[in-house]
PDB file of N, CA and C in Angstrom:
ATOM      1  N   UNK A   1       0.845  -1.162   0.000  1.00  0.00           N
ATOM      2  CA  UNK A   1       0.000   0.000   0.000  1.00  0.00           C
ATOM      3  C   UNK A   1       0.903   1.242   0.000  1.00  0.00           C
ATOM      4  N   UNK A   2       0.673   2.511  -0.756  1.00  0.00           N
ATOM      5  CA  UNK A   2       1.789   3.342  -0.786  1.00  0.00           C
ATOM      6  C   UNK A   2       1.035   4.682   0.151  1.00  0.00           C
ATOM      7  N   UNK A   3       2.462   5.238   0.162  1.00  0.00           N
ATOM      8  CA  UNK A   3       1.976   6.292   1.399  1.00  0.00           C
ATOM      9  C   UNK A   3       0.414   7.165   1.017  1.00  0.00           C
ATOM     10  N   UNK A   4       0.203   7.708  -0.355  1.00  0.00           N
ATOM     11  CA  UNK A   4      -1.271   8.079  -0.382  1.00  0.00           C
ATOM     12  C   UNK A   4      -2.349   7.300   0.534  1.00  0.00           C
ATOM     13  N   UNK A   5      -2.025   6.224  -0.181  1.00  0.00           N
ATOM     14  CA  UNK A   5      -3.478   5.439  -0.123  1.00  0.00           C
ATOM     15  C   UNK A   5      -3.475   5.105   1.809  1.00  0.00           C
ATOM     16  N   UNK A   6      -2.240   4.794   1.994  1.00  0.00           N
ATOM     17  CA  UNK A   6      -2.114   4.908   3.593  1.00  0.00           C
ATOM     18  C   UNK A   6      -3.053   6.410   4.330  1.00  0.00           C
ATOM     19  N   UNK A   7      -2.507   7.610   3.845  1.00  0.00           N
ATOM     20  CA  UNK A   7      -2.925   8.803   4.107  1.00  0.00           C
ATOM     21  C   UNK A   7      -4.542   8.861   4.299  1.00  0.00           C
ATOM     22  N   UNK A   8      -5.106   8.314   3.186  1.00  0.00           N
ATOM     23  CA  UNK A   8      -6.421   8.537   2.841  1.00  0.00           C
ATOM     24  C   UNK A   8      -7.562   7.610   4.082  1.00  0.00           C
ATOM     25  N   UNK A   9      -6.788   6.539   3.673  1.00  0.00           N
ATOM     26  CA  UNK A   9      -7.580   5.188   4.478  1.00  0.00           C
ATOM     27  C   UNK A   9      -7.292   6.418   6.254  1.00  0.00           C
ATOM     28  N   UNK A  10      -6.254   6.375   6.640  1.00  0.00           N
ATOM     29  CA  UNK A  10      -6.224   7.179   8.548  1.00  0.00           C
ATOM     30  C   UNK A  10      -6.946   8.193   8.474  1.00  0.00           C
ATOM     31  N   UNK A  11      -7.358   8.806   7.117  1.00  0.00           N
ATOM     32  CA  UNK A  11      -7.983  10.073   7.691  1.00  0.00           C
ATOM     33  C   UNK A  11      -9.584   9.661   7.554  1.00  0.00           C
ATOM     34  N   UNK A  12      -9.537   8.745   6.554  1.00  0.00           N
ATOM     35  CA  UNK A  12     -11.317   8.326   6.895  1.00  0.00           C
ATOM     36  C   UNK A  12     -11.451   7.549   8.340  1.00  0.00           C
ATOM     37  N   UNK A  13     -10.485   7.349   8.549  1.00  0.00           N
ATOM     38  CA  UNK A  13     -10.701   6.010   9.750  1.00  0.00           C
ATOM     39  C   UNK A  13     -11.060   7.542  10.658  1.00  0.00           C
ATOM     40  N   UNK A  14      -9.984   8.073  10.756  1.00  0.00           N
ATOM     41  CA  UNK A  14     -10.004   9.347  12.114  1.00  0.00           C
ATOM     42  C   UNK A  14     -11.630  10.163  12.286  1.00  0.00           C
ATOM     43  N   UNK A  15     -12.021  10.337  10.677  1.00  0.00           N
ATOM     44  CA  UNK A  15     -12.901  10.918  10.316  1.00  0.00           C
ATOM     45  C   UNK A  15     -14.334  10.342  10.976  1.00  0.00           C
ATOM     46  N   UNK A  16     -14.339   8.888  10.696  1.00  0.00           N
ATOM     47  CA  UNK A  16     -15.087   8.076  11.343  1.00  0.00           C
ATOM     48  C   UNK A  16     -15.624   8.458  12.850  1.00  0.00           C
ATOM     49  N   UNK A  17     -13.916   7.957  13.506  1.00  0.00           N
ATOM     50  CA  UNK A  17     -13.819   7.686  14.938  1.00  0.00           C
ATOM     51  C   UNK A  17     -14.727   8.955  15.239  1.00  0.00           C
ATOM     52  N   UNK A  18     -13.801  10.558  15.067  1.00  0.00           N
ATOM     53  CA  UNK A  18     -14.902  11.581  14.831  1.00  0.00           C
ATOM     54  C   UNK A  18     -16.243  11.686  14.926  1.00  0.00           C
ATOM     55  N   UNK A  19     -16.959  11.421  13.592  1.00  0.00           N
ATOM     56  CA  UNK A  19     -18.280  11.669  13.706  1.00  0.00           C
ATOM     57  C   UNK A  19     -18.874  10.256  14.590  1.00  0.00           C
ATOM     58  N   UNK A  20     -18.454   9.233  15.138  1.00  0.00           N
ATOM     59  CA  UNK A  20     -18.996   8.602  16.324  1.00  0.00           C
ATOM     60  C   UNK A  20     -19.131   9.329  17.477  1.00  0.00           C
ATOM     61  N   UNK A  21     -17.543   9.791  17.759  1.00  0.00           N
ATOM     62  CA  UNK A  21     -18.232  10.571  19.469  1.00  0.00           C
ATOM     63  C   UNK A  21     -18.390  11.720  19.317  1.00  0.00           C
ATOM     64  N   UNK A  22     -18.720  12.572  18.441  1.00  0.00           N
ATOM     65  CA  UNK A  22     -19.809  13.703  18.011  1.00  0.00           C
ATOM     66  C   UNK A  22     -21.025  13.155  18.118  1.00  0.00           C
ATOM     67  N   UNK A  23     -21.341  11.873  17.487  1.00  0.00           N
ATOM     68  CA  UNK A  23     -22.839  12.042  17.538  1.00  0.00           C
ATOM     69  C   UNK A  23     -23.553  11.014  19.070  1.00  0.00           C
ATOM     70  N   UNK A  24     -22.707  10.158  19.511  1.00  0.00           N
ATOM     71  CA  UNK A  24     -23.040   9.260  20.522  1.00  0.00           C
ATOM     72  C   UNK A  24     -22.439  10.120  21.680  1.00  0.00           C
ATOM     73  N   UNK A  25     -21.976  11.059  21.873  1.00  0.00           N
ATOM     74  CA  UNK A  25     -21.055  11.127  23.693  1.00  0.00           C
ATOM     75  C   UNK A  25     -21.909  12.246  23.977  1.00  0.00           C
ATOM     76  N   UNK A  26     -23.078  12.865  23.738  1.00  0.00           N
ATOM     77  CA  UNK A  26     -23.372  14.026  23.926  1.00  0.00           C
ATOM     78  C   UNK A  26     -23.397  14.397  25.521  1.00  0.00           C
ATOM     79  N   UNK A  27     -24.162  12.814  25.718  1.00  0.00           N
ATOM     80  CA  UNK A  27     -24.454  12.837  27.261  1.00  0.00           C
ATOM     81  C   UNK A  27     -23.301  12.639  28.465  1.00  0.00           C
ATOM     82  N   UNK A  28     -22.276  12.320  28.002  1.00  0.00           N
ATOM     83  CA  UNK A  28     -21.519  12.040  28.600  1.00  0.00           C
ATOM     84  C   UNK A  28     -20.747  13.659  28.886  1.00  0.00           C
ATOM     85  N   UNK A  29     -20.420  13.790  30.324  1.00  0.00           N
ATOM     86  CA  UNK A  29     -19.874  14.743  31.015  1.00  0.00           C
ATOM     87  C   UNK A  29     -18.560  14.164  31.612  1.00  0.00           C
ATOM     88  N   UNK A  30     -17.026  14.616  31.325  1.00  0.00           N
ATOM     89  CA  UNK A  30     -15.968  14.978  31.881  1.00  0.00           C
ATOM     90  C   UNK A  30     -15.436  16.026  32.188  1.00  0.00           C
ATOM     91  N   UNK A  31     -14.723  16.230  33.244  1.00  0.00           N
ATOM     92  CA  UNK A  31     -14.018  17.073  33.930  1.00  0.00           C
ATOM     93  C   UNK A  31     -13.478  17.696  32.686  1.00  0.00           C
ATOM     94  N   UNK A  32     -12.367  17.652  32.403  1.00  0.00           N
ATOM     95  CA  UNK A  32     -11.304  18.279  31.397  1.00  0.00           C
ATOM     96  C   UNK A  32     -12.060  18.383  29.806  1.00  0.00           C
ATOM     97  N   UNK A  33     -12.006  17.752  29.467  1.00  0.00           N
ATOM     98  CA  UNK A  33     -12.659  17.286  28.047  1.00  0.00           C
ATOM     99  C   UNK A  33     -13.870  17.025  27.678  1.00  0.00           C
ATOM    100  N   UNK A  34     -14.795  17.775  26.670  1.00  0.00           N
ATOM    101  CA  UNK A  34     -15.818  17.488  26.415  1.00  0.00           C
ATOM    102  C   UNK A  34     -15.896  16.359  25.023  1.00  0.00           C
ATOM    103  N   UNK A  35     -16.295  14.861  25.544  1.00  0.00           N
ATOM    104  CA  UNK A  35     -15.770  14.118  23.978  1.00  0.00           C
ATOM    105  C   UNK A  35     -16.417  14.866  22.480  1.00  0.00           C
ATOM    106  N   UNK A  36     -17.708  15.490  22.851  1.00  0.00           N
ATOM    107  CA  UNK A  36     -18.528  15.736  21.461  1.00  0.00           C
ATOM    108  C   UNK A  36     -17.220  17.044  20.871  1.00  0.00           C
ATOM    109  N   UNK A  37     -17.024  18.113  21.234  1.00  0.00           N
ATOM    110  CA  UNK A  37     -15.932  18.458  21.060  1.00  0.00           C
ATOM    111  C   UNK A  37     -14.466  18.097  20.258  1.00  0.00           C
ATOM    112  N   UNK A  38     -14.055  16.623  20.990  1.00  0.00           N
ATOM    113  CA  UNK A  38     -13.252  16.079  20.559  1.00  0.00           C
ATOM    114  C   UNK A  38     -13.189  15.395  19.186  1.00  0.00           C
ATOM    115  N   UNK A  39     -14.575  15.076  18.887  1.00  0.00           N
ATOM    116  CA  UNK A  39     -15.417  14.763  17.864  1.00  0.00           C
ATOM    117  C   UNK A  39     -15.049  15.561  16.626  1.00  0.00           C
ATOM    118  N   UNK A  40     -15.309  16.487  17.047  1.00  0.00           N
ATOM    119  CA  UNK A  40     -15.005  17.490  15.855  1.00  0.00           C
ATOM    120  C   UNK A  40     -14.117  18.136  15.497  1.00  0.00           C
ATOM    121  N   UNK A  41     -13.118  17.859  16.312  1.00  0.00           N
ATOM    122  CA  UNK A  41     -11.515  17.977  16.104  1.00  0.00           C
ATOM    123  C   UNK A  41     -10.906  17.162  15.234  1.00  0.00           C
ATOM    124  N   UNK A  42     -11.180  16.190  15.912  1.00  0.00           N
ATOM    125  CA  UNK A  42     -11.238  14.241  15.120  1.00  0.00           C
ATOM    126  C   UNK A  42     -11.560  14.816  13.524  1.00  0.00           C
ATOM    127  N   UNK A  43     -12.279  14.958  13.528  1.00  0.00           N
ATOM    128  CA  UNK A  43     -13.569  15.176  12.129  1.00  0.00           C
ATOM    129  C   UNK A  43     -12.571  15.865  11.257  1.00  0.00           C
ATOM    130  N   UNK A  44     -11.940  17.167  11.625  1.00  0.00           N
ATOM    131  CA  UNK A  44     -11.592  17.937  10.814  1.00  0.00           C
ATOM    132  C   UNK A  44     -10.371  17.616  10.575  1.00  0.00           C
ATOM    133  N   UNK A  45      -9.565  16.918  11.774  1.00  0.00           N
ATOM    134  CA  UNK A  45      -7.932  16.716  11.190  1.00  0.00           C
ATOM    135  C   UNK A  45      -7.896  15.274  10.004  1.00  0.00           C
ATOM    136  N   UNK A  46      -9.319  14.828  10.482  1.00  0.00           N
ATOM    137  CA  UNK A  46      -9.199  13.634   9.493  1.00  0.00           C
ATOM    138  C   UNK A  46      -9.952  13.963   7.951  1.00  0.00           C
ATOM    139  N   UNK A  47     -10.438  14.857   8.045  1.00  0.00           N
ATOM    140  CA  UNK A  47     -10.940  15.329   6.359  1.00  0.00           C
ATOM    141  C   UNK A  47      -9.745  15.610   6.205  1.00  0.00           C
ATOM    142  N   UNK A  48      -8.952  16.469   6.489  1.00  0.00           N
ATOM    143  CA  UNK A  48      -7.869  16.846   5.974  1.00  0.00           C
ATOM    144  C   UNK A  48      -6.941  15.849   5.642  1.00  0.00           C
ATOM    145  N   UNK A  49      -6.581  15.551   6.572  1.00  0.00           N
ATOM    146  CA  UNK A  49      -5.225  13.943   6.023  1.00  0.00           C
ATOM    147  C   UNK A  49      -5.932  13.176   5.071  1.00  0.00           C
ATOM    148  N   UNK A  50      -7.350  13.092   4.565  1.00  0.00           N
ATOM    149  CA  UNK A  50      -8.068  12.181   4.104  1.00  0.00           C
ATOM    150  C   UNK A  50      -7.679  13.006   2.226  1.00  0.00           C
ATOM    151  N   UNK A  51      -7.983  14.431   2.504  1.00  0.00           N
ATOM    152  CA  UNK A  51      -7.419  15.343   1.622  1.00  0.00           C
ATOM    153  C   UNK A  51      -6.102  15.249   0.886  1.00  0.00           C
ATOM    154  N   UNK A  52      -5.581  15.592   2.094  1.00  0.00           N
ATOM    155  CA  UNK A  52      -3.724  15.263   1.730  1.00  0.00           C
ATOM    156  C   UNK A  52      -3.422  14.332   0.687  1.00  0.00           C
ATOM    157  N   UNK A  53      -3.902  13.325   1.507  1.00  0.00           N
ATOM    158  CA  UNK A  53      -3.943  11.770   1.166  1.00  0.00           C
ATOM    159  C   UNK A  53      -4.370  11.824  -0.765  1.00  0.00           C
ATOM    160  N   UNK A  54      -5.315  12.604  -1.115  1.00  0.00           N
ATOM    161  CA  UNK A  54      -6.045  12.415  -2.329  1.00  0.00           C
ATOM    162  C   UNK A  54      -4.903  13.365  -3.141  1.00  0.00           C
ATOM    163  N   UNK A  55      -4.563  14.513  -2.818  1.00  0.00           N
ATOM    164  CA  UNK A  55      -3.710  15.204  -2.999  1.00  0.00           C
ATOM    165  C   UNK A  55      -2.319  14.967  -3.594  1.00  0.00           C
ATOM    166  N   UNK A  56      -1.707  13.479  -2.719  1.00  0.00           N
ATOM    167  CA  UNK A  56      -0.257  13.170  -3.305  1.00  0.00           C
ATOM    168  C   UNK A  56      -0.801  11.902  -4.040  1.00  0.00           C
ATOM    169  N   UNK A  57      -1.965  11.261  -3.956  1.00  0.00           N
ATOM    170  CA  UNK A  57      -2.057  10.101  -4.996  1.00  0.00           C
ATOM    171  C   UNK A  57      -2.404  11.151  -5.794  1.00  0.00           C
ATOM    172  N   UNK A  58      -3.161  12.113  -6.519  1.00  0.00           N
ATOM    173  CA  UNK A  58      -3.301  13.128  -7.832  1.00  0.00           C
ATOM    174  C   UNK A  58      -1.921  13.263  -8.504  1.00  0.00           C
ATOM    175  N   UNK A  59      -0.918  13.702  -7.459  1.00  0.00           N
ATOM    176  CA  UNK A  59       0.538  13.985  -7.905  1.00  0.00           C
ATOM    177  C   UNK A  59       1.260  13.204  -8.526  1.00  0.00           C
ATOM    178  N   UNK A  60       0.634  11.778  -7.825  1.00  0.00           N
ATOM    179  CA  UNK A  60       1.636  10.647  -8.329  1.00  0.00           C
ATOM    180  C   UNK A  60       0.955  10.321  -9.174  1.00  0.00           C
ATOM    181  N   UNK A  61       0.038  10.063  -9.778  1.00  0.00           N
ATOM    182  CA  UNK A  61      -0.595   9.800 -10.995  1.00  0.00           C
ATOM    183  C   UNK A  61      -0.059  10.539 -11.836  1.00  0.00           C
ATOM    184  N   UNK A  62      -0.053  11.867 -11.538  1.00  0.00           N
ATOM    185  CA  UNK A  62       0.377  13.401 -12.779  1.00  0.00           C
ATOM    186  C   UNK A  62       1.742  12.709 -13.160  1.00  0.00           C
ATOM    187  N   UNK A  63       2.617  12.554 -12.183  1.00  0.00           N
ATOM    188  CA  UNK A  63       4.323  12.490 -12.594  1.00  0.00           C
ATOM    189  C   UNK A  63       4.489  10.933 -13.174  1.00  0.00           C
TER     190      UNK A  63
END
């Protein structure tokens, strides 16, 4: 598997993990950390690497 396709697959996975405890932890209350929060942190760093990811397989196709 080459580093794109690696890239793409962690950021859907992250993306995933993401929109799970966005949409399931609402109820859940911690001290420090709110998970739904975390959720959407999750969400966004993993569109992006999921991006990236599409980004250098485009490149490597081009070259």
């Amino acid at each position: 598997m080459t580093k794109p396709v690696k890239d793409l697959v962690a950021g859907a996975v992250t993306l995933v993990v993401g929109l799970v405890l966005w949409l399931f932890t609402g109820g859940v209350d911690m001290p420090v950390i709110s998970p739904p929060k975390v959720g959407i942190v999750l969400m966004c760093l993993g569109a992006l690497e999921a991006l990236f990811g599409l980004y250098q397989w485009a490149r490597a196709r081009r070259a």
